[in-house]
N, C-alpha and C. Protein backbone atom coordinates (compact mmCIF):
# COMPACT_ATOMS: atom_id res chain seq x y z
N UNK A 1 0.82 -1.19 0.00
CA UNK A 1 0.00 0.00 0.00
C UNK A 1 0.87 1.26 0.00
N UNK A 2 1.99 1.14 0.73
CA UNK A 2 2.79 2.49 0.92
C UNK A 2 3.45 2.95 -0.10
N UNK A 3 4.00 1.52 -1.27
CA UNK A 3 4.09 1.79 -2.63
C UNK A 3 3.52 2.23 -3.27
N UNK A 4 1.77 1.46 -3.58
CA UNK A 4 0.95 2.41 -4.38
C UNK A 4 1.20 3.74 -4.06
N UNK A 5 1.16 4.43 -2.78
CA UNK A 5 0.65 5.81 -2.49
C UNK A 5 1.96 6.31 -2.82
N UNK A 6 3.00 6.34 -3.08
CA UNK A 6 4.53 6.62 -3.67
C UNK A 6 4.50 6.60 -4.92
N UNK A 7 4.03 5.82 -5.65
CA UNK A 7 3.61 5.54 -7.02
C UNK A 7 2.64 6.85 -7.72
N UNK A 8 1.28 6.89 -7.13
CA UNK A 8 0.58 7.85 -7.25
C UNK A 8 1.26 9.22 -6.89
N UNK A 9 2.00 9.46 -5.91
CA UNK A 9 2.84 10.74 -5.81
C UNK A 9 3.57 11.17 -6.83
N UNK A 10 4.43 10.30 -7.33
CA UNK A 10 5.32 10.25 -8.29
C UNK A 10 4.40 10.70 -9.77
N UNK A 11 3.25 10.15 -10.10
CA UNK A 11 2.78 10.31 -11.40
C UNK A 11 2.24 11.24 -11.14
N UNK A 12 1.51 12.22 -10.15
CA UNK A 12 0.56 13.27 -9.86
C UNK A 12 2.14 14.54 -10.41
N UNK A 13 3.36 14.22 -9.56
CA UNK A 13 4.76 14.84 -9.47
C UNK A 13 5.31 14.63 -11.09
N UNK A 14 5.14 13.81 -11.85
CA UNK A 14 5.04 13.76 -13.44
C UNK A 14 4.29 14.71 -14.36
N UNK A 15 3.03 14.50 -13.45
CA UNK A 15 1.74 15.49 -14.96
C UNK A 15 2.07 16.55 -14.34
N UNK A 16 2.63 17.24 -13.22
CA UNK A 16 2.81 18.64 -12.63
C UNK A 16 3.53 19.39 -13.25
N UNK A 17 5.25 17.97 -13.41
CA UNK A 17 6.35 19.06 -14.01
C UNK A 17 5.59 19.27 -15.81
N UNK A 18 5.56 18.15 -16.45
CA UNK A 18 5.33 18.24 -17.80
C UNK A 18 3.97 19.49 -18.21
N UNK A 19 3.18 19.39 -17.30
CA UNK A 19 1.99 20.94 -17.37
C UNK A 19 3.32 21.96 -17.45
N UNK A 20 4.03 22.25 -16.29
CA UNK A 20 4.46 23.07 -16.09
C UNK A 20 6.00 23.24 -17.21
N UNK A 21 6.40 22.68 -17.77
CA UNK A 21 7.30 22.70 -18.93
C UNK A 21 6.57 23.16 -20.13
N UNK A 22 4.79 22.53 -20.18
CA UNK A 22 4.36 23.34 -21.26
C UNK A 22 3.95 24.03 -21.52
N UNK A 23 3.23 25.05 -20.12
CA UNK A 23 3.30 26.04 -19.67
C UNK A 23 4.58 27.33 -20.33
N UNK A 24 5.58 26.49 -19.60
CA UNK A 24 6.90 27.51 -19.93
C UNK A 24 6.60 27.87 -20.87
N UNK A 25 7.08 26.50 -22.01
CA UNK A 25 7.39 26.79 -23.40
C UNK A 25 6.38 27.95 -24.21
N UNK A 26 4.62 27.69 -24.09
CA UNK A 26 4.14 28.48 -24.58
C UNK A 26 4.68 30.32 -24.07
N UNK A 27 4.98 30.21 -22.82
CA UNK A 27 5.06 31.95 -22.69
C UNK A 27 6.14 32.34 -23.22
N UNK A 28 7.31 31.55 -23.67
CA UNK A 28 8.17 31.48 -23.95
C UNK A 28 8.24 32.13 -25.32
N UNK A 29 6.83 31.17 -25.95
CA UNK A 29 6.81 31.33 -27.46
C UNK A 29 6.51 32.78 -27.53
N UNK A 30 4.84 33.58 -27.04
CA UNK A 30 4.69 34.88 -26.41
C UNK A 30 5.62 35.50 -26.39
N UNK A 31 6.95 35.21 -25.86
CA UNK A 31 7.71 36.13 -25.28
C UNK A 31 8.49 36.15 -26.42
N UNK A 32 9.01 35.72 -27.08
CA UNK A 32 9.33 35.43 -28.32
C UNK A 32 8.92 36.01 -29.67
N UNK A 33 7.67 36.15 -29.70
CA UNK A 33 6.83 37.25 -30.94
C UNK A 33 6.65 38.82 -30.47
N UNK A 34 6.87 38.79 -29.03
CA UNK A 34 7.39 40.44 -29.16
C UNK A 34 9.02 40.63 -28.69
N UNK A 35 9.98 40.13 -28.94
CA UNK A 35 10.84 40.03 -28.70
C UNK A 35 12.33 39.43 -29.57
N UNK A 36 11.35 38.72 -29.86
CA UNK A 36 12.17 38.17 -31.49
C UNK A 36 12.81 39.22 -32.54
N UNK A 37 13.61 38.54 -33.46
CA UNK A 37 14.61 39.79 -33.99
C UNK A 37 13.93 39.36 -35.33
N UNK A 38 13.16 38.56 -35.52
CA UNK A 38 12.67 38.52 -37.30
C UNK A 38 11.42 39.04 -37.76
N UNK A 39 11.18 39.24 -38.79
CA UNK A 39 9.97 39.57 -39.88
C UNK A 39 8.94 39.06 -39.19
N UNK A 40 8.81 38.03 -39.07
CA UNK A 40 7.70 37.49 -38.59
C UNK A 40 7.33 37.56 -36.93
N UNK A 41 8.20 37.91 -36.67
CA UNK A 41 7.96 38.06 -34.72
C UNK A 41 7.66 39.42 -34.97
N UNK A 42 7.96 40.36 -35.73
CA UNK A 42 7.23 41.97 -35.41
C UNK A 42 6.11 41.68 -36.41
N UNK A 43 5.33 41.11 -36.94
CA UNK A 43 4.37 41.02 -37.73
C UNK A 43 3.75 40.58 -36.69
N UNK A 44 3.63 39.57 -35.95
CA UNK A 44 2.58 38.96 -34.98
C UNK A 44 2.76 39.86 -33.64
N UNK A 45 3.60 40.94 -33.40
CA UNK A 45 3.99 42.03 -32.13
C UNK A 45 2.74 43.25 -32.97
N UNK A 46 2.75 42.78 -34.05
CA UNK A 46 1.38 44.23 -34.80
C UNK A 46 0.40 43.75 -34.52
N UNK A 47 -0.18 42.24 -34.90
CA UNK A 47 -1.25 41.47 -34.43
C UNK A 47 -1.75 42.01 -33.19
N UNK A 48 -0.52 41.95 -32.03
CA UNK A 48 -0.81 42.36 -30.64
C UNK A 48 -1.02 43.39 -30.58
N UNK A 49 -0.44 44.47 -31.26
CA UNK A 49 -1.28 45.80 -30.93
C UNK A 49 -2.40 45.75 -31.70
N UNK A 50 -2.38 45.68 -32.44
CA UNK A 50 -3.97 45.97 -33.23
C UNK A 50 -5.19 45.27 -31.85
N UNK A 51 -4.83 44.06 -31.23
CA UNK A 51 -5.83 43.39 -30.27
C UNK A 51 -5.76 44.34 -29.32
N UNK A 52 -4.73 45.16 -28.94
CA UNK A 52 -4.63 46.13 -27.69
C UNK A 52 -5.72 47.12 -27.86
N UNK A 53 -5.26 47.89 -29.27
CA UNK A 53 -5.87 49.20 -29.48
C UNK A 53 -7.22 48.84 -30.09
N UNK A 54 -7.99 47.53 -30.33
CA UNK A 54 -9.67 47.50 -30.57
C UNK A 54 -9.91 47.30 -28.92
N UNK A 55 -9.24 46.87 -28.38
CA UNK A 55 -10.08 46.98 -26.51
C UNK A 55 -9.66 48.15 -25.91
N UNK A 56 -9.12 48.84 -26.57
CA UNK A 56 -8.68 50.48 -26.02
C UNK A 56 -8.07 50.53 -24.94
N UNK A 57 -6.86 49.13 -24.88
CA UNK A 57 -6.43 49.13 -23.46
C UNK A 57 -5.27 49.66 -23.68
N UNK A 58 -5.37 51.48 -22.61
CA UNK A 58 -4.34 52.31 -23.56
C UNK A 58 -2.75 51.94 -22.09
N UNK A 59 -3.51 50.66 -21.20
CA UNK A 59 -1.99 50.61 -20.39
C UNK A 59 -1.55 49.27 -21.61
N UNK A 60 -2.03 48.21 -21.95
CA UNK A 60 -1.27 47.75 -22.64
C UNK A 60 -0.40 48.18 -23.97
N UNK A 61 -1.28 49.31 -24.64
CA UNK A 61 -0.78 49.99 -25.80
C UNK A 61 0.54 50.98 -25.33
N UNK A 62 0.70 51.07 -24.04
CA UNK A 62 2.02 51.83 -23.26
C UNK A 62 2.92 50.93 -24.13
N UNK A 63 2.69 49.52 -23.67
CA UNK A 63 4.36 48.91 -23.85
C UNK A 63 4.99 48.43 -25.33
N UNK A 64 3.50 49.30 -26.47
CA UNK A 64 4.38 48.93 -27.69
C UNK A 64 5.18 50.38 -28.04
N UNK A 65 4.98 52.01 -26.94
CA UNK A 65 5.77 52.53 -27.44
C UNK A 65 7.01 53.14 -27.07
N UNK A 66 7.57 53.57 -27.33
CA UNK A 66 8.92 54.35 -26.67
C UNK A 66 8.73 55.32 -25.90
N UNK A 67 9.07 55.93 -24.46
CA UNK A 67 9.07 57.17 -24.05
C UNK A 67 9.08 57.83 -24.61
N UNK A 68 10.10 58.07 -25.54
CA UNK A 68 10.36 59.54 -26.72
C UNK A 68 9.67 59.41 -27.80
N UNK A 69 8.69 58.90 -28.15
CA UNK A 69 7.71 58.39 -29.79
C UNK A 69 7.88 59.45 -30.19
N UNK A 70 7.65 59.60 -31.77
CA UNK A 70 7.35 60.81 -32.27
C UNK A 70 6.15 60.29 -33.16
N UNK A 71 5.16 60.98 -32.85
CA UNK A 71 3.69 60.63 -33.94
C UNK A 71 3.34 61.88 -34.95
N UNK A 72 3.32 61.28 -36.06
CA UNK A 72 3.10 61.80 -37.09
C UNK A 72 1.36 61.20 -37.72
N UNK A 73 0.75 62.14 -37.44
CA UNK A 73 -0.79 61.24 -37.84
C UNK A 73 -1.60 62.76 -38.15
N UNK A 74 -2.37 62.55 -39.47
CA UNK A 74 -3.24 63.68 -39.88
C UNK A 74 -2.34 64.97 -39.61
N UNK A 75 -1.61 65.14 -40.21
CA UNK A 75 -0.72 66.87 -40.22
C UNK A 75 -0.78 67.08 -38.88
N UNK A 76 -0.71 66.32 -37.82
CA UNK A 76 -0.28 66.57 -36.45
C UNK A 76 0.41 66.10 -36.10
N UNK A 77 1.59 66.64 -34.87
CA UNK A 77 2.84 65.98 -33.72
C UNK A 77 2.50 65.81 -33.11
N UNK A 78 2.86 64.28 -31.89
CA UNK A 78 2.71 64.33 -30.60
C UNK A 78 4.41 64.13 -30.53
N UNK A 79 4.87 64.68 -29.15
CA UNK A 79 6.50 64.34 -29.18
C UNK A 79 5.90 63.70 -27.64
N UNK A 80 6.28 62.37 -27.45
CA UNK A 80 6.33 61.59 -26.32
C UNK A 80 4.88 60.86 -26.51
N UNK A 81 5.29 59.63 -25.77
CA UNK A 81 3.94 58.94 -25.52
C UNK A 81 3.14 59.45 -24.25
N UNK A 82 3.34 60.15 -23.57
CA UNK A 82 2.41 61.17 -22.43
C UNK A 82 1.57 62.08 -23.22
N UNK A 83 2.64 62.65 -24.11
CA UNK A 83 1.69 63.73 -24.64
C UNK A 83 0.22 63.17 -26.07
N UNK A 84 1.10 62.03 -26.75
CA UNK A 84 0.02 61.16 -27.53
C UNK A 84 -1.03 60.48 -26.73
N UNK A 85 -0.82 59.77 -25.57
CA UNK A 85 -1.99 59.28 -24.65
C UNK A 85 -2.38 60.19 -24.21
N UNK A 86 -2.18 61.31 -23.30
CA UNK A 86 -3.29 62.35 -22.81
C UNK A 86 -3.38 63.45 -24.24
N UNK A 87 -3.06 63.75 -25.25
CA UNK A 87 -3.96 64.38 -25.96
C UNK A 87 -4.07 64.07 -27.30
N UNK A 88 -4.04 62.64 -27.76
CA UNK A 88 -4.42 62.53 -29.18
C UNK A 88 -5.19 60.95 -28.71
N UNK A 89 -4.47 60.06 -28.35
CA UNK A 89 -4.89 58.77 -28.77
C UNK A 89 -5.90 58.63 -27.62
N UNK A 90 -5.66 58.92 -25.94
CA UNK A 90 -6.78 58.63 -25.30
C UNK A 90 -7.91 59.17 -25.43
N UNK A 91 -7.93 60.43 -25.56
CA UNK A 91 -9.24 61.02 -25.80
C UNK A 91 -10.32 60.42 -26.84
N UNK A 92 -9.06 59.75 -27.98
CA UNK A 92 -9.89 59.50 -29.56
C UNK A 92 -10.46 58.06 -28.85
N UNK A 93 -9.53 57.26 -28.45
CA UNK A 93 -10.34 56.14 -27.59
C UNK A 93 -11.67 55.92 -27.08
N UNK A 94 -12.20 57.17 -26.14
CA UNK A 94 -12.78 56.91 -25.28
C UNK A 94 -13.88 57.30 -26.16
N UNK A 95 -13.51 57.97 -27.09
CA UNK A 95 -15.29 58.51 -28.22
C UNK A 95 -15.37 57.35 -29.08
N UNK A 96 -14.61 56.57 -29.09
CA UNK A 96 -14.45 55.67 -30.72
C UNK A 96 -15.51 54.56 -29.88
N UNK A 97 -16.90 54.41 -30.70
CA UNK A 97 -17.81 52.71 -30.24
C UNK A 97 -17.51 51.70 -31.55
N UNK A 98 -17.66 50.56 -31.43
CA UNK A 98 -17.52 49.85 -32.63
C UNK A 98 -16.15 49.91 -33.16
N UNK A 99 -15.33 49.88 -32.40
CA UNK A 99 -13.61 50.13 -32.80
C UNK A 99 -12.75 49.11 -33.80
N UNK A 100 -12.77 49.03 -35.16
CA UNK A 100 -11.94 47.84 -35.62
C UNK A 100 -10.86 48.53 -36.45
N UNK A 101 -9.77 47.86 -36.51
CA UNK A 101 -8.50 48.68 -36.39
C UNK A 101 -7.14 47.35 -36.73
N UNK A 102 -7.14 47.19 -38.24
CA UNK A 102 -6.83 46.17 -38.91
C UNK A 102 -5.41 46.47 -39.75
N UNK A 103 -4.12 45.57 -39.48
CA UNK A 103 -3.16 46.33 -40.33
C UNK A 103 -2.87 44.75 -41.27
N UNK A 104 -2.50 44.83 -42.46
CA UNK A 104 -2.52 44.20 -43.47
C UNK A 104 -1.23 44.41 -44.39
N UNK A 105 -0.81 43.83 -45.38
CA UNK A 105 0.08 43.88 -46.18
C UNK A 105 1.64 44.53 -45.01
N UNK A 106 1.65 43.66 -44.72
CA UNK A 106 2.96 44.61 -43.35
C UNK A 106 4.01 43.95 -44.51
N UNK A 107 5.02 45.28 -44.34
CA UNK A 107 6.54 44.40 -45.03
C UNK A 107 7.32 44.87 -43.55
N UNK A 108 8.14 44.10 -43.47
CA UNK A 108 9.27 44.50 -42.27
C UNK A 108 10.91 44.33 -42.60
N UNK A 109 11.78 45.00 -42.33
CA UNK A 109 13.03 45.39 -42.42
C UNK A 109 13.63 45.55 -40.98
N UNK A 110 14.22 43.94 -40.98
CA UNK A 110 14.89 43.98 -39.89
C UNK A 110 16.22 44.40 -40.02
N UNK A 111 17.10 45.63 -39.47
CA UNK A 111 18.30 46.52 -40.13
C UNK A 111 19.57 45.55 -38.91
N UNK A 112 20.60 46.09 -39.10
CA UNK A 112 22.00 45.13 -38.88
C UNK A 112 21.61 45.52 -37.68
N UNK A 113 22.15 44.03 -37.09
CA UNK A 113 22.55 43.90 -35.49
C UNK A 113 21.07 43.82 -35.16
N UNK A 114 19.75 43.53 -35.57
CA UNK A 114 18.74 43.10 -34.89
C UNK A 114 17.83 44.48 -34.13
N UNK A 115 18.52 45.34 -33.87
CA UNK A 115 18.21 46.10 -32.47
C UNK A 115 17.23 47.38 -33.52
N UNK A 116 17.31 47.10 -34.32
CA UNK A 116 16.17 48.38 -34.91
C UNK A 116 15.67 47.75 -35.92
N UNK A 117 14.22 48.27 -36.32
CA UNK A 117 13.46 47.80 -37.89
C UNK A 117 12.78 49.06 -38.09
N UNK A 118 11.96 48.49 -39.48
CA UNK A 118 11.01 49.44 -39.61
C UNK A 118 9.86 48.56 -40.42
N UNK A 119 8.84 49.14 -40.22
CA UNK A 119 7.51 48.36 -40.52
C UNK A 119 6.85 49.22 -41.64
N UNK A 120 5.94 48.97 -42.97
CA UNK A 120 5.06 49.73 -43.70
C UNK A 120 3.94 49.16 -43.70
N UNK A 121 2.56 48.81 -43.78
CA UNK A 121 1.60 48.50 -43.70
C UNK A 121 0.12 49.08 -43.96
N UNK A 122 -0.56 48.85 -44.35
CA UNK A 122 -1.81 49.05 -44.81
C UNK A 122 -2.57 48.69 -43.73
N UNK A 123 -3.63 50.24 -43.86
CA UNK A 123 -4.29 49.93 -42.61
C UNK A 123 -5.38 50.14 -42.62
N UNK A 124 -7.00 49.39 -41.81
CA UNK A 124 -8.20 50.16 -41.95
C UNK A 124 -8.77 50.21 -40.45
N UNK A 125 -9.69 51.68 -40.49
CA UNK A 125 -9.63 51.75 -39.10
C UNK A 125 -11.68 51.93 -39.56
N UNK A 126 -12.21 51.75 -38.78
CA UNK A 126 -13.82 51.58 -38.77
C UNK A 126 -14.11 52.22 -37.11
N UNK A 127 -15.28 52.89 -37.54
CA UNK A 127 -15.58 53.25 -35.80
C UNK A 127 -16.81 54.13 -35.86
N UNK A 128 -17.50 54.19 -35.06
CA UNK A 128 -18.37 55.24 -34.43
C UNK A 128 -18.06 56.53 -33.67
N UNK A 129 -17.91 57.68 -34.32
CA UNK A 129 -17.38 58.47 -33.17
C UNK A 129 -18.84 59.65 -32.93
N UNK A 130 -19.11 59.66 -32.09
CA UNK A 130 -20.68 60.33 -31.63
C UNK A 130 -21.40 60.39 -32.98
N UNK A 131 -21.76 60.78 -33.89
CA UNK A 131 -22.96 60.84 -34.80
C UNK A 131 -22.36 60.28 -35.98
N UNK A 132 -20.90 60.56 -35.91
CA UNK A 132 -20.31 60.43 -37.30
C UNK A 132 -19.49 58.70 -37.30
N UNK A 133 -19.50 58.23 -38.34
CA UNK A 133 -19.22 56.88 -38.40
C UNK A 133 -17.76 56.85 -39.49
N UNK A 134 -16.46 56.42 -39.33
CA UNK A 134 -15.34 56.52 -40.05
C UNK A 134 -15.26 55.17 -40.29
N UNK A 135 -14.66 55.39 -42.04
CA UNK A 135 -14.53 54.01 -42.28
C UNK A 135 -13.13 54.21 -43.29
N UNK A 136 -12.19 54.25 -43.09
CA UNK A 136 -10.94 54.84 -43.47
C UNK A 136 -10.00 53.78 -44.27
N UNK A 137 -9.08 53.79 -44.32
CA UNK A 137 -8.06 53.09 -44.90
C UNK A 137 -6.63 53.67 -45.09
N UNK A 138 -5.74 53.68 -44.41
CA UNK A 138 -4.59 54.21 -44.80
C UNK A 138 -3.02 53.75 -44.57
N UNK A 139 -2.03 54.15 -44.71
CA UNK A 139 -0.73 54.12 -44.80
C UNK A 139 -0.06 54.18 -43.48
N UNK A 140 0.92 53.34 -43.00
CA UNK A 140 1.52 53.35 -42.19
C UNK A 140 3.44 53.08 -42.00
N UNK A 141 3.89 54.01 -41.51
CA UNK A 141 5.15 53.31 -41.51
C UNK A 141 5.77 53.68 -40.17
N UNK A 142 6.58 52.72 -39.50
CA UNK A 142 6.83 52.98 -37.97
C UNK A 142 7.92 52.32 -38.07
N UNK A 143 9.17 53.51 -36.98
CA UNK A 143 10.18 52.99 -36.64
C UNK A 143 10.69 52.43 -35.05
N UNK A 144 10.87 51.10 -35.46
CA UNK A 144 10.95 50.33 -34.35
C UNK A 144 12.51 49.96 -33.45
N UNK A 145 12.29 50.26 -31.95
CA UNK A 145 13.94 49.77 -31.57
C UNK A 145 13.70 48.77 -30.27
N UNK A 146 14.66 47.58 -30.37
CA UNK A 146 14.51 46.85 -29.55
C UNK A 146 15.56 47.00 -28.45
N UNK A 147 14.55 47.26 -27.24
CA UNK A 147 15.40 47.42 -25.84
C UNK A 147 15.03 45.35 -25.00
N UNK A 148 15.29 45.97 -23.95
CA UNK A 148 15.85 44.83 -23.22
C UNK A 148 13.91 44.32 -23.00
N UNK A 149 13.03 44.92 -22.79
CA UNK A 149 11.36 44.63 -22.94
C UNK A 149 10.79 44.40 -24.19
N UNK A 150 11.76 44.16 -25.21
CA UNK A 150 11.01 44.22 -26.60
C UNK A 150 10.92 45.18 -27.39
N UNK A 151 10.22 44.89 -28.72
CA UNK A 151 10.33 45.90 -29.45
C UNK A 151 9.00 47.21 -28.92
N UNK A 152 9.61 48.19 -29.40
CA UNK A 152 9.08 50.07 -28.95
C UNK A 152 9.00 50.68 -30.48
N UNK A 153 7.64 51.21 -30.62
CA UNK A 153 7.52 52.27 -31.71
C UNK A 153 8.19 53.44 -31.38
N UNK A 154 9.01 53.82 -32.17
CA UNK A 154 9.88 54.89 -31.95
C UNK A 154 9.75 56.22 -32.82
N UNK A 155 9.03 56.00 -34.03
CA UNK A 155 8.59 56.73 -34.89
C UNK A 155 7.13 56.17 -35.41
N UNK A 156 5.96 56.66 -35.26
CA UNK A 156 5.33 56.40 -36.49
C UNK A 156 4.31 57.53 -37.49
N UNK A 157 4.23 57.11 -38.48
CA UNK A 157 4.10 58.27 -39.42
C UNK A 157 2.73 57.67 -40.27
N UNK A 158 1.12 58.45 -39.92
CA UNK A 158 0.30 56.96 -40.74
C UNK A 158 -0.53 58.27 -41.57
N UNK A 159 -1.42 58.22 -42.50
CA UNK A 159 -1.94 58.83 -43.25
C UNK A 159 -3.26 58.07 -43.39
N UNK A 160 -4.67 58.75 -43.54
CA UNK A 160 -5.46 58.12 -44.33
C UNK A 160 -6.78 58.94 -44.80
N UNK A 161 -7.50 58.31 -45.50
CA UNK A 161 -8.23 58.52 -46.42
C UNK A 161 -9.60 58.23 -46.10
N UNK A 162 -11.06 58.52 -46.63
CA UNK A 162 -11.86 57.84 -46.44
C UNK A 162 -11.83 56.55 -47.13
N UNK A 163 -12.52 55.59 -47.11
CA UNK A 163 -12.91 54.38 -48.25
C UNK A 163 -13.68 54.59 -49.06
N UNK A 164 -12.94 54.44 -50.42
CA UNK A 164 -13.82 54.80 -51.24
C UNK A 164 -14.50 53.74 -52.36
């Protein structure tokens, strides 16, 4: 009997570690698509923002940008991400209902030594903003640098249009 119950310890102490190895590995992978130095790890790090910025979660949208951002959007500057969250992007947030916010055709240029890129992409943004309803489409290009948390928008520069 004292075997069985040693036995059963042991296999309960089996499915624990192996959960927990596959556990790892997946956050691992996560940690990996915003962190990764290739094409395809900042393509699926856009995925993640685009999921950030349709739930308007403007603390997760903090950590795709740089302290010093520079935003270039509709013939306007923001210099810093303080000054883009309290006066361009949060405000537009909190009016936007029906928020979809889709980037497509991404090319990426990962530049020497890994530690900087830059992204171009096609983009459509859809929304409700009090009476008026936007259904847009436009241009994007953002410069990206990787610190020790991953990659940071460091520049981005987007343009758009109605749909026509």
């Amino acid at each position: 009997m004292r075997y069985l119950t040693q036995f059963a310890m042991l296999a309960v102490t089996l499915v624990s570690l192996t959960w927990a190895a596959e556990t790892g590995r997946a956050a691992a992978a996560v940690q990996e698509s915003r962190t990764g130095s290739n094409a395809a790890d900042i393509e699926a790090w856009l995925k993640d923002y685009d999921v950030a910025f349709n739930a308007k979660d403007l603390d997760a949208l903090a950590a795709f940008y740089h302290p010093d951002v520079t935003i270039y959007e509709g013939g306007g500057v923001n210099y810093g991400w303080a000054d883009y969250r309290d006066h361009h992007l949060g405000p537009e947030l909190k009016e936007f209902e029906n928020l979809e916010l889709a980037h497509r055709e991404m090319k990426v240029t990962v530049l020497g030594g890994g530690q900087s890129a830059y992204a171009t992409a096609r983009y459509s943004l859809k929304a409700k903003m009090g009476e008026r309803d936007i259904d847009a489409e436009g241009l994007a290009t953002y410069v990206l640098v990787k610190g020790d948390d991953g990659w940071k928008i460091r520049h981005s520069h987007t343009s758009s249009r109605p749909r026509r």
